[in-house]
Protein backbone atom coordinates (compact mmCIF):
# COMPACT_ATOMS: atom_id res chain seq x y z
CA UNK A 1 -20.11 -15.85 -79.53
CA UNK A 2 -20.66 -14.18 -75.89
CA UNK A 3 -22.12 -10.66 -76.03
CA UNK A 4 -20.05 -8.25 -74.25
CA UNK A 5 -21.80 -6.82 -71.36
CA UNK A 6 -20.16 -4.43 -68.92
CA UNK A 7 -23.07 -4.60 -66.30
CA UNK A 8 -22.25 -8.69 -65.98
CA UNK A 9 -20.39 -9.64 -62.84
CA UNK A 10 -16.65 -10.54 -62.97
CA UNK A 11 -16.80 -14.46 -62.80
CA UNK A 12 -14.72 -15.74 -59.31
CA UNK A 13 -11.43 -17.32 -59.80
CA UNK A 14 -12.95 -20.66 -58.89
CA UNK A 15 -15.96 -20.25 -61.27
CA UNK A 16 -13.39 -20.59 -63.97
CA UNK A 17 -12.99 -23.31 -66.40
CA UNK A 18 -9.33 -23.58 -65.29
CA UNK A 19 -7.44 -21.74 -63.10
CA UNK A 20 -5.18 -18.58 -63.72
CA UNK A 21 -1.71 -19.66 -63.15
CA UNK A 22 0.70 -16.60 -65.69
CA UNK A 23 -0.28 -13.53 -66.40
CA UNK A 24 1.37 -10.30 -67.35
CA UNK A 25 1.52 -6.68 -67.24
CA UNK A 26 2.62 -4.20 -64.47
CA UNK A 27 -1.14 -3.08 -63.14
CA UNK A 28 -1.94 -4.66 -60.25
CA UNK A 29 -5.93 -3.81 -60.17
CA UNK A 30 -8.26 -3.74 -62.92
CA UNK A 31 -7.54 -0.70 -65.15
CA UNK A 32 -10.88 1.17 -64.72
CA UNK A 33 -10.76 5.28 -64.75
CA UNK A 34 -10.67 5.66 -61.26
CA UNK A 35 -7.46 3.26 -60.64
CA UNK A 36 -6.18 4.13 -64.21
CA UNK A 37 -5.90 7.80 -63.19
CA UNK A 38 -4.35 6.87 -59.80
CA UNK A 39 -1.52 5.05 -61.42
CA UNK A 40 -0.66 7.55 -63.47
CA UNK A 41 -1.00 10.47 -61.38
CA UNK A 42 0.74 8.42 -58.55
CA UNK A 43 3.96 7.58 -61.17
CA UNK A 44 5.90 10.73 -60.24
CA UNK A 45 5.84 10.04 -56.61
CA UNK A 46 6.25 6.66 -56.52
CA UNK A 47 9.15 6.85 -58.42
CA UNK A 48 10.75 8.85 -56.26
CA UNK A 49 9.68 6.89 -53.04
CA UNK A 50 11.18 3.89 -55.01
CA UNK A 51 14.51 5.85 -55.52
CA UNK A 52 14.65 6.72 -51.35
CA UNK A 53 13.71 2.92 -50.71
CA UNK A 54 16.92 1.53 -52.87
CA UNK A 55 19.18 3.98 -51.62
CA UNK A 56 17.95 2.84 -47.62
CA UNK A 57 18.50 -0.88 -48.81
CA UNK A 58 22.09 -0.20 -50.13
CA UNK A 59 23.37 2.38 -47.62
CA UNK A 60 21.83 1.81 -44.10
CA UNK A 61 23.30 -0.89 -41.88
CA UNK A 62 21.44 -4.01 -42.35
CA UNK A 63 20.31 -4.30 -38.72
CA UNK A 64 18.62 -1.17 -39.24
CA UNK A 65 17.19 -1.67 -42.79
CA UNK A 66 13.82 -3.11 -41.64
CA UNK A 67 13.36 -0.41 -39.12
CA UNK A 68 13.82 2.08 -42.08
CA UNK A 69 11.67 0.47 -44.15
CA UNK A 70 8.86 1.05 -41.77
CA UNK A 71 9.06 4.33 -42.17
CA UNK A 72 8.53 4.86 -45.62
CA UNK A 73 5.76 1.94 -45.64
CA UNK A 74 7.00 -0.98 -45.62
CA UNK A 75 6.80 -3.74 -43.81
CA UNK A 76 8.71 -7.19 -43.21
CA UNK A 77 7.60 -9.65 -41.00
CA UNK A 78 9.63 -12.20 -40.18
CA UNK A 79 8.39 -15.69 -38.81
CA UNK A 80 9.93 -18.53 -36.98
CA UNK A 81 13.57 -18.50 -36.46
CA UNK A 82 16.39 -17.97 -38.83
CA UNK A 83 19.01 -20.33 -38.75
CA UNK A 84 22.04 -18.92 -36.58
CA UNK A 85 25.47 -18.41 -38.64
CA UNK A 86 27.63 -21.27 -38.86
CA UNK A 87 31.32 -21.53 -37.20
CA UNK A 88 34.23 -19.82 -39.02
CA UNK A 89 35.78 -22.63 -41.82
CA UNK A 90 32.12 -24.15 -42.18
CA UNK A 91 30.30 -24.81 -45.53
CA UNK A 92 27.37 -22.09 -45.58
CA UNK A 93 23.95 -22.84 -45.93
CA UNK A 94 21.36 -23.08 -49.05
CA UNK A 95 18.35 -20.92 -48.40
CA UNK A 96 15.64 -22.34 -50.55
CA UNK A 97 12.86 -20.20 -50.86
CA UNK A 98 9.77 -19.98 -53.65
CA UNK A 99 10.43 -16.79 -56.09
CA UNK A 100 7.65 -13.83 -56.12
CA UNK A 101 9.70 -10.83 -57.03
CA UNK A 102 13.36 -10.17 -58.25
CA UNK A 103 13.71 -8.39 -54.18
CA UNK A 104 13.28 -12.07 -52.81
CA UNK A 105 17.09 -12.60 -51.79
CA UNK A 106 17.21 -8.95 -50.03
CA UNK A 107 14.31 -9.20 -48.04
CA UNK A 108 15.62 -12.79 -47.22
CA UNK A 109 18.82 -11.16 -46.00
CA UNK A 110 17.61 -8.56 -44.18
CA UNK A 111 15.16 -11.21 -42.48
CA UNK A 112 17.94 -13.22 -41.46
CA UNK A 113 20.29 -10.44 -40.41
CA UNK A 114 23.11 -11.44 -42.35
CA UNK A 115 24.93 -10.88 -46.29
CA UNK A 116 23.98 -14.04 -47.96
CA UNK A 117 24.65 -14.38 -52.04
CA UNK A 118 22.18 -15.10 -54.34
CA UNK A 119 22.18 -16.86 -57.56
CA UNK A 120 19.52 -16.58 -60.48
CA UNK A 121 19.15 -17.35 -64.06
CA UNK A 122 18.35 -14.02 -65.42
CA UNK A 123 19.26 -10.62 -63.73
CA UNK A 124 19.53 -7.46 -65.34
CA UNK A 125 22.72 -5.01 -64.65
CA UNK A 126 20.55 -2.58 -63.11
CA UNK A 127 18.91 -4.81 -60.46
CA UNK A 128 22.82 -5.74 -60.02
CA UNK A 129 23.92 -2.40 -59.23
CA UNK A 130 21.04 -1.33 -57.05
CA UNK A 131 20.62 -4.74 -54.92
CA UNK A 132 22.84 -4.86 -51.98
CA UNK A 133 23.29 -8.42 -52.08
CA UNK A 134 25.83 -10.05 -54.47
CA UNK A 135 24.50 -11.87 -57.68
CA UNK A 136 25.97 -14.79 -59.49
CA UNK A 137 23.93 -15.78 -62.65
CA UNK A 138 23.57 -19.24 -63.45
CA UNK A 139 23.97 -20.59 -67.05
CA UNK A 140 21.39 -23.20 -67.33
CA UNK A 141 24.37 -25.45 -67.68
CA UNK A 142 23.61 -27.73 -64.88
CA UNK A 143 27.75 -28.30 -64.39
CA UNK A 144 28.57 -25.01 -64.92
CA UNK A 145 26.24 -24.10 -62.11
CA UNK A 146 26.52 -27.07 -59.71
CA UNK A 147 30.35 -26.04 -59.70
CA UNK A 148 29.72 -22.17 -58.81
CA UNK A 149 27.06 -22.57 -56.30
CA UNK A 150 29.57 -25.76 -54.58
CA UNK A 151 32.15 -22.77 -54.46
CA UNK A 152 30.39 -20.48 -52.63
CA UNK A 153 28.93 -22.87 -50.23
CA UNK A 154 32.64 -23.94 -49.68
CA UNK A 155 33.92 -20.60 -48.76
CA UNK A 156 31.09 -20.14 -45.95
CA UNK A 157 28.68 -18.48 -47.72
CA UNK A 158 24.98 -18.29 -47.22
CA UNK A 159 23.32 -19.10 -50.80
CA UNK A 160 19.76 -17.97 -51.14
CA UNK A 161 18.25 -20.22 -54.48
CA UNK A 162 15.06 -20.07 -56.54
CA UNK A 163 14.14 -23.14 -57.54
CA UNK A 164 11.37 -22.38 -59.84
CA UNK A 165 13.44 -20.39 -61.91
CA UNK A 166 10.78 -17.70 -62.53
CA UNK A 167 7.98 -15.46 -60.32
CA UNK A 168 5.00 -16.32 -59.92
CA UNK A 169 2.18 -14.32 -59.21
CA UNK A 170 -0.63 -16.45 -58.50
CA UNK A 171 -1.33 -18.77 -54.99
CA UNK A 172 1.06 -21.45 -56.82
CA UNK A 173 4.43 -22.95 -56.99
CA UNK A 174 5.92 -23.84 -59.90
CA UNK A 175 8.13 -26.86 -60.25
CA UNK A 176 11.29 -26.73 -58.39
CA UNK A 177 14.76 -27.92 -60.22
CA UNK A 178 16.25 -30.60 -58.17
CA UNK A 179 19.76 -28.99 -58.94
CA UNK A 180 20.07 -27.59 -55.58
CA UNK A 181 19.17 -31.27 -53.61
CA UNK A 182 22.34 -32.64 -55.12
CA UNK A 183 24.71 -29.79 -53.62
CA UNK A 184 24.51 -29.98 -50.03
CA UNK A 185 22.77 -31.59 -47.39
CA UNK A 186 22.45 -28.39 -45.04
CA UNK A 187 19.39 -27.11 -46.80
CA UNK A 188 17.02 -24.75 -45.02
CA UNK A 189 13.75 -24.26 -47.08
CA UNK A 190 12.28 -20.40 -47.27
CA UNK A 191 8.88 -19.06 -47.59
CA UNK A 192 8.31 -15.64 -49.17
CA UNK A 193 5.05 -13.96 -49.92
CA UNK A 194 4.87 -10.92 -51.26
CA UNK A 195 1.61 -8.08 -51.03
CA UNK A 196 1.45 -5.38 -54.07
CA UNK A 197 -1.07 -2.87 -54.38
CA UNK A 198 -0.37 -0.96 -57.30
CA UNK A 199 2.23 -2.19 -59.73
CA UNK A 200 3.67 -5.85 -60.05
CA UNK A 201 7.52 -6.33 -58.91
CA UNK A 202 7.69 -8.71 -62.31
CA UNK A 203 7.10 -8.97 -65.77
CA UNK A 204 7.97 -11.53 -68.44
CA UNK A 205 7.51 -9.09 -71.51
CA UNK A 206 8.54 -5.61 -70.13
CA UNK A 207 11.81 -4.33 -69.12
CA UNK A 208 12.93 -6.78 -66.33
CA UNK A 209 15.36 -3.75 -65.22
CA UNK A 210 12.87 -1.79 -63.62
CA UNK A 211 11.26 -5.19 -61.63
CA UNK A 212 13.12 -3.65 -58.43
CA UNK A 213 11.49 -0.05 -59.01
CA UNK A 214 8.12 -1.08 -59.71
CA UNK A 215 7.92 -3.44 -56.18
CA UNK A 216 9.72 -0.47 -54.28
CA UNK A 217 6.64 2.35 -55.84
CA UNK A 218 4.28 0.49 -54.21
CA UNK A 219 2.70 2.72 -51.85
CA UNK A 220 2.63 0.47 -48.81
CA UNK A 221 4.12 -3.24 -50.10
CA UNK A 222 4.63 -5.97 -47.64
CA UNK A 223 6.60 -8.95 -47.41
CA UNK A 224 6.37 -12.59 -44.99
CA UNK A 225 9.62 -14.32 -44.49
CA UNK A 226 8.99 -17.68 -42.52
CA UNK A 227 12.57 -19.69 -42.11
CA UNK A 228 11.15 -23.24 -41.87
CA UNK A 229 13.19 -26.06 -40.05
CA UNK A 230 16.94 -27.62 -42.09
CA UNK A 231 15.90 -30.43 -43.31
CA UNK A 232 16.88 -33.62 -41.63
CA UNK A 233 19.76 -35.97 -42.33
CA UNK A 234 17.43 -38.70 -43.58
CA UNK A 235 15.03 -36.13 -45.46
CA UNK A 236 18.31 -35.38 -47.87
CA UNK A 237 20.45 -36.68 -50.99
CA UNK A 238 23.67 -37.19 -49.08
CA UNK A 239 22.45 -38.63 -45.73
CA UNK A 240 18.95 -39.82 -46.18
CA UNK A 241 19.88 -41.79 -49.60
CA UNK A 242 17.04 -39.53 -51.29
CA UNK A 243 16.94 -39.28 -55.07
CA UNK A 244 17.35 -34.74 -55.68
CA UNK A 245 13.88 -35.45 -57.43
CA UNK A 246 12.17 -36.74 -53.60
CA UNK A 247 14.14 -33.68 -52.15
CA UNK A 248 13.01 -31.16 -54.40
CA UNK A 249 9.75 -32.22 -54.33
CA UNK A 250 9.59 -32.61 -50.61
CA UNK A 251 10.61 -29.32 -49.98
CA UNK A 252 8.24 -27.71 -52.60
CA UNK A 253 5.22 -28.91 -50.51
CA UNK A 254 7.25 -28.30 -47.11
CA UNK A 255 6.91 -24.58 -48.12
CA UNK A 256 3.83 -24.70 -50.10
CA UNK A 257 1.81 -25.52 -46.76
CA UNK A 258 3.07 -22.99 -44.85
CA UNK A 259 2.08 -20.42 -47.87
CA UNK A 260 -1.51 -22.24 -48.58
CA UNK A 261 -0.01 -22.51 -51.97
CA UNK A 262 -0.48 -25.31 -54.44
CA UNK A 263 1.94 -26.97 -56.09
CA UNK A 264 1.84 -27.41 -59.89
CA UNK A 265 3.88 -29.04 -62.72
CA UNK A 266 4.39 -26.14 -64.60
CA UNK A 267 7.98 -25.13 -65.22
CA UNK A 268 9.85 -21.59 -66.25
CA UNK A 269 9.85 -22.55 -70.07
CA UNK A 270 5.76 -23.23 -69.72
CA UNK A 271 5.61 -19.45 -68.42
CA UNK A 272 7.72 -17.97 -70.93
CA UNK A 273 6.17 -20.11 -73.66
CA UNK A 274 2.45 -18.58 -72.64
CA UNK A 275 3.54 -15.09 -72.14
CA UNK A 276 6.46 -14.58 -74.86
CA UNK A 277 6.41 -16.89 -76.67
CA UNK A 278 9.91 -18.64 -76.34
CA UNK A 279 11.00 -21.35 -74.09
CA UNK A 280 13.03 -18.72 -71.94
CA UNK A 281 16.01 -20.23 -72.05
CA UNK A 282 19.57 -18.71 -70.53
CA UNK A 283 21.12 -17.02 -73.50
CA UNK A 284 24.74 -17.19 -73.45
CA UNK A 285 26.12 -14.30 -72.01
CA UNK A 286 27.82 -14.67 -68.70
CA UNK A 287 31.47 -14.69 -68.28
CA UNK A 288 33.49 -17.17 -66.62
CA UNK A 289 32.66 -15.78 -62.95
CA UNK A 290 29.39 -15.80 -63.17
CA UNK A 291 28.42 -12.11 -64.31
CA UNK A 292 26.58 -10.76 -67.13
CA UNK A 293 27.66 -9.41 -69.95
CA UNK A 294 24.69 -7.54 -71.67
């Protein structure tokens, strides 16, 4: 047994016998008095800042959504260049970005200064009605979803897509599905980072509802958008001859350099297995077009 002692230094994250990869809980900082009070005192007005933030994001023209966002604290920065929209009649593009809050896909559209559509595995109907961008939840039926996500690219849509399936918070990337490599060769891979100061945008264990709110009560958040270079006809499935396995993988450490990320092994059911408890698998309620039922 270890003594408790509250005078002892907090160890380092590297002094650790291995390294922090899930965790839950909506706290950013350490809960001592003086942040626990400023949490809690702060609730009332963040909440509200939050409600002035969503209502910016679904009512101001896009091209003006960043510049709003600056004035009530946030800030977007976008790097490198987006990928200019495609000719009328042409097959969109699949945005493939790592996932660190459920406001990924809107900060990627605003970035790119276009509506793109985003599909997920798990999104509440209150994050549907507040996000700006249209949803289409995935089944975990790897035909079901290979069909709707074909669809949209078909009719010209931009598709943003989270491969790992799940946020996560640390410097890490969780295994990416291949799914995605076997869809389309016009495949632009994403980087998002995300800064929070007070609460966490996610939560395995809490209400997933309010993951929107929580980002948006952040006094002063900030989000990094770099659009990295399509891949190449010989880096994909179609062209190149690459197995979706190679792809996936390739473009998990594509974006995982830029971010000074590291990529792991570990997949969504490892995350929901630590923190719930269950394998956090897709429970069957989605209609036949894709939209939730409960």
């Amino acid at each position: 047994m270890v003594p408790t002692n509250k005078r002892a230094p907090r160890a380092a994250a590297d002094a650790l016998l291995s390294r922090v990869v899930f965790h839950d809980g909506r706290l950013v900082r350490r809960p001592d008095p003086k942040h626990a009070l400023f949490s809690l005192a702060y609730l009332p007005v963040g909440f509200a800042l939050a409600l002035l933030r969503i209502f910016i994001s679904l009512h101001v023209p896009r091209r003006l959504v960043r510049h709003a966002y600056r004035l009530t604290g946030i800030r977007l920065s976008v790097s490198d260049s987006p990928p200019p929209p495609l000719s009328r009649g042409t097959p969109g593009s699949l945005l493939v970005c790592n996932h660190r809050t459920s406001v990924d896909p809107i900060m990627v559209s605003i970035a790119l200064g276009r509506p793109v559509t985003c599909v997920t595995y798990s999104m509440s109907r209150l994050s549907m009605a507040i996000s700006p961008v249209p949803i289409v939840a995935l089944t975990g039926d790897r035909g079901v979803d290979r069909a709707r996500i074909t669809a949209l690219l078909e009719s010209g849509r931009d598709v943003v897509v989270c491969p790992e399936g799940t946020t996560c918070r640390e410097p890490c990337l969780l295994r990416f599905s291949a799914l995605f490599a076997e869809l389309t060769d016009r495949i632009v891979p994403v980087a998002v980072e995300a800064a929070q100061s007070t609460y966490y945008g996610s939560t395995a264990r809490g209400w997933t509802a309010m993951d929107p709110c929580f980002f948006y009560m952040n006094p002063r958040p900030e989000y990094r958008v770099t659009f990295l270079p399509a891949l190449r006809p010989e880096e994909t499935c179609g062209s190149g001859g690459r197995s979706a396995v190679e792809v996936a993988n390739h473009v998990q450490a594509v974006i995982a350099k830029v971010l000074g990320y590291e990529c792991t092994g570990f997949t969504r059911k490892d995350k929901y297995m630590k923190l719930v408890g269950n394998d956090g698998s897709i429970a069957d309620e989605c209609d036949q077009n894709g939209k939730k039922l409960a």
